[in-house]
Protein backbone atom coordinates (compact mmCIF):
# COMPACT_ATOMS: atom_id res chain seq x y z
CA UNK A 1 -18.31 -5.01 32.06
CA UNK A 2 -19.54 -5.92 28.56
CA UNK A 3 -18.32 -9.11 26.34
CA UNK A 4 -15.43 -8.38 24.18
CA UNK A 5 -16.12 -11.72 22.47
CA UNK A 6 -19.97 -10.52 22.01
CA UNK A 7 -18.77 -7.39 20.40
CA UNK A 8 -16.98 -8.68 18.25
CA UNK A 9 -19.83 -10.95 16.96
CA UNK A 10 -22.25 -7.90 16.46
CA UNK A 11 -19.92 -6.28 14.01
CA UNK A 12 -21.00 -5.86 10.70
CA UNK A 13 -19.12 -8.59 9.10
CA UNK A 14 -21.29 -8.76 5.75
CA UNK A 15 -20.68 -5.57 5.04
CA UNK A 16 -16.89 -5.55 5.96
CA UNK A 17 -15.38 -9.36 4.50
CA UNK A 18 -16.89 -7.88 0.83
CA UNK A 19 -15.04 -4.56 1.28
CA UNK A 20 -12.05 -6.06 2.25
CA UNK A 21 -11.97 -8.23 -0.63
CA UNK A 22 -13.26 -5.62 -2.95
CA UNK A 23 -10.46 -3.76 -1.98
CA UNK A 24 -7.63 -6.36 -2.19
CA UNK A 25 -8.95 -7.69 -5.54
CA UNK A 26 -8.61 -3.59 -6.79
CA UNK A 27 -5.14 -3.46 -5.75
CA UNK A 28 -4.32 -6.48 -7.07
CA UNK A 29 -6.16 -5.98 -10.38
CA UNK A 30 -4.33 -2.96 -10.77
CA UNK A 31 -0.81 -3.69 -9.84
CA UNK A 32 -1.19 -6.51 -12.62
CA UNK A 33 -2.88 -4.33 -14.75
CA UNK A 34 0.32 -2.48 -14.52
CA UNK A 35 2.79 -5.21 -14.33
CA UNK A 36 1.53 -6.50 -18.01
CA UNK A 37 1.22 -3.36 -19.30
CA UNK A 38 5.01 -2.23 -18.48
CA UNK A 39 5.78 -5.85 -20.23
CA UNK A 40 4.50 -4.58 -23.47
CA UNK A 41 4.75 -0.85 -23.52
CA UNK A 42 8.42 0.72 -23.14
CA UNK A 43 7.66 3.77 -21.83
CA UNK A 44 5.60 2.65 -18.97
CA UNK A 45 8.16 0.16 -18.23
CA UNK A 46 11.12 2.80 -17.80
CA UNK A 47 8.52 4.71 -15.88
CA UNK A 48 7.89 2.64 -13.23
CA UNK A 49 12.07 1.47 -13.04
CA UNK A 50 12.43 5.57 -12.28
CA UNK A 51 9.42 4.98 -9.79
CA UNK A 52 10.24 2.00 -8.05
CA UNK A 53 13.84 3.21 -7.24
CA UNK A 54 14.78 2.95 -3.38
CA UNK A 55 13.70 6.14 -1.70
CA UNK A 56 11.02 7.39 -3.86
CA UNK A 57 9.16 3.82 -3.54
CA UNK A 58 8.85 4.20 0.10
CA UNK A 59 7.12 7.38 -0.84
CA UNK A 60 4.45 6.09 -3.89
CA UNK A 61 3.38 3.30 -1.73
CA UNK A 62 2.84 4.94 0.77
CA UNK A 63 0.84 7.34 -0.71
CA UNK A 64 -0.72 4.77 -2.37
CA UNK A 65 -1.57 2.47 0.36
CA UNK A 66 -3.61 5.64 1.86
CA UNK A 67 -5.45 6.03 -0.81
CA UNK A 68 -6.52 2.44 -1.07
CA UNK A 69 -7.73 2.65 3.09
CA UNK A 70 -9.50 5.27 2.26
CA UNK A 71 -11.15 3.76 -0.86
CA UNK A 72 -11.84 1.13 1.45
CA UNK A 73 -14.25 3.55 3.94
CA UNK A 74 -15.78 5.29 1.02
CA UNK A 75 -16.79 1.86 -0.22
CA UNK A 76 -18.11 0.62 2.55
CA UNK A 77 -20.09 3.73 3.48
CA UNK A 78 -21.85 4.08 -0.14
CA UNK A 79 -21.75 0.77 -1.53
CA UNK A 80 -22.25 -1.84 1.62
CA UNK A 81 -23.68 0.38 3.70
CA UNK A 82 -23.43 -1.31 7.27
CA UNK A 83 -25.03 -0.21 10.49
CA UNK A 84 -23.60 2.63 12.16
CA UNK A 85 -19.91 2.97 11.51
CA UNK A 86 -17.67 2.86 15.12
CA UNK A 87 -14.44 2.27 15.62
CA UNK A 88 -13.84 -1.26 16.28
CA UNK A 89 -15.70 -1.34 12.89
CA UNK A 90 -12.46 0.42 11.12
CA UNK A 91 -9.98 -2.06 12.97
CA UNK A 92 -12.51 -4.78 11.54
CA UNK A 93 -12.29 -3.24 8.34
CA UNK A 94 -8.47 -3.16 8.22
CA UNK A 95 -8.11 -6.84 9.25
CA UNK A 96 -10.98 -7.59 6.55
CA UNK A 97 -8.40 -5.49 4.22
CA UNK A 98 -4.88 -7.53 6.18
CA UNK A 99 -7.06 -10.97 5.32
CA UNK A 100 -7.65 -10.33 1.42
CA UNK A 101 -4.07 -8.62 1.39
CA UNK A 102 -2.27 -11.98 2.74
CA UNK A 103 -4.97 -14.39 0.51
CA UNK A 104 -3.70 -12.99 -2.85
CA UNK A 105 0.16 -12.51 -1.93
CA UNK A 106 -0.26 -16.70 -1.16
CA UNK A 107 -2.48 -17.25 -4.32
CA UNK A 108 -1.50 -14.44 -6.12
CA UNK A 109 1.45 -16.73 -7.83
CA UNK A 110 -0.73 -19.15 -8.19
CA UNK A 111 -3.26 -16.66 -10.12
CA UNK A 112 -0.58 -14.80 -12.23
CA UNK A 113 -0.98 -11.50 -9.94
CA UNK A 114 2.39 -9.43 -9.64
CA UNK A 115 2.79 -7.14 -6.47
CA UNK A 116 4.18 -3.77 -7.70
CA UNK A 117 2.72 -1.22 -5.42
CA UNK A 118 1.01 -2.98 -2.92
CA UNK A 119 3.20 -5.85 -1.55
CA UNK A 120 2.65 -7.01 1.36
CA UNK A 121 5.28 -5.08 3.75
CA UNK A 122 5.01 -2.98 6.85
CA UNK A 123 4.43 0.17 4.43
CA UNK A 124 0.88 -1.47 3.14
CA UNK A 125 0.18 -2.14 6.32
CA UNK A 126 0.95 1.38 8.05
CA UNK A 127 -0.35 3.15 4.57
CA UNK A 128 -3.48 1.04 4.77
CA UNK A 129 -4.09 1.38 8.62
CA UNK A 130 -3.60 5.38 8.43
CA UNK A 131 -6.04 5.56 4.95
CA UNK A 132 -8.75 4.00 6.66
CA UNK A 133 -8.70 5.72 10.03
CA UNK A 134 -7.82 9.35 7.90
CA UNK A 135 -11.42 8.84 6.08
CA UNK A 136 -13.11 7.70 8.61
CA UNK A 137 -12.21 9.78 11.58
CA UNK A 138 -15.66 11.32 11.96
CA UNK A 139 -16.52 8.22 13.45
CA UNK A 140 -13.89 7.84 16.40
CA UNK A 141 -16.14 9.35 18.69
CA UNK A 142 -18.44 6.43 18.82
């Protein structure tokens, strides 16, 4: 029987901690992106009050939350490059993504970031789970 713990130690962490952040610090660089430019611009900001109305919410982040899990593969298949990809390196990769997720929502008042389509709810975290296990299901087999 092999070592769970041992495993876990020969992931590719260098390549996954900078993807996860990568990835939080994009969502969170665009939802205030967004936040600031509704403040300013009248349009956008009636916009996003007909987007962020109850059910079609649900909808846009979840859609958007899959898109960001599977920016997250992409990026770490072309830009970080790790050793082969398996997957207990995807559920690595998501709690890379859960880690940077829960840093900024503590910091992220601290840092003037405003969650409007990536809070941290169940939705991110089902969105973000299904994105990065959509993308990278060539490498289940493994």
């Amino acid at each position: 029987m092999s070592d769970p713990w041992q495993q876990f130690k020969a992931l590719p962490w260098r390549s996954l901690v900078p993807t996860g952040l990568l990835i939080t610090l994009m969502a969170a660089l665009f939802d205030t992106g967004l936040y600031y430019i509704a403040a300013t611009m009248t349009a956008v900001r009636e916009a996003l009050m007909i987007l962020l109305q109850s059910p079609l919410v649900l909808l846009i982040r979840l859609g958007l939350s899959i898109g960001l899990g599977m920016v997250a593969v992409i990026c770490l298949e072309v830009w970080f490059n790790p050793a082969p990809i398996y997957s207990a390196t995807l559920w690595a990769l998501f709690a890379c993504v859960l880690m940077g997720s829960i840093f900024f929502s503590f910091f992220g008042g601290t840092l003037g970031l405003r969650p409007l389509f990536f809070p941290l709810t169940d939705v991110f975290l089902i969105g973000t789970a299904v994105g990065i296990f959509w993308q990278g299901r060539r490498y289940w087999q493994y």
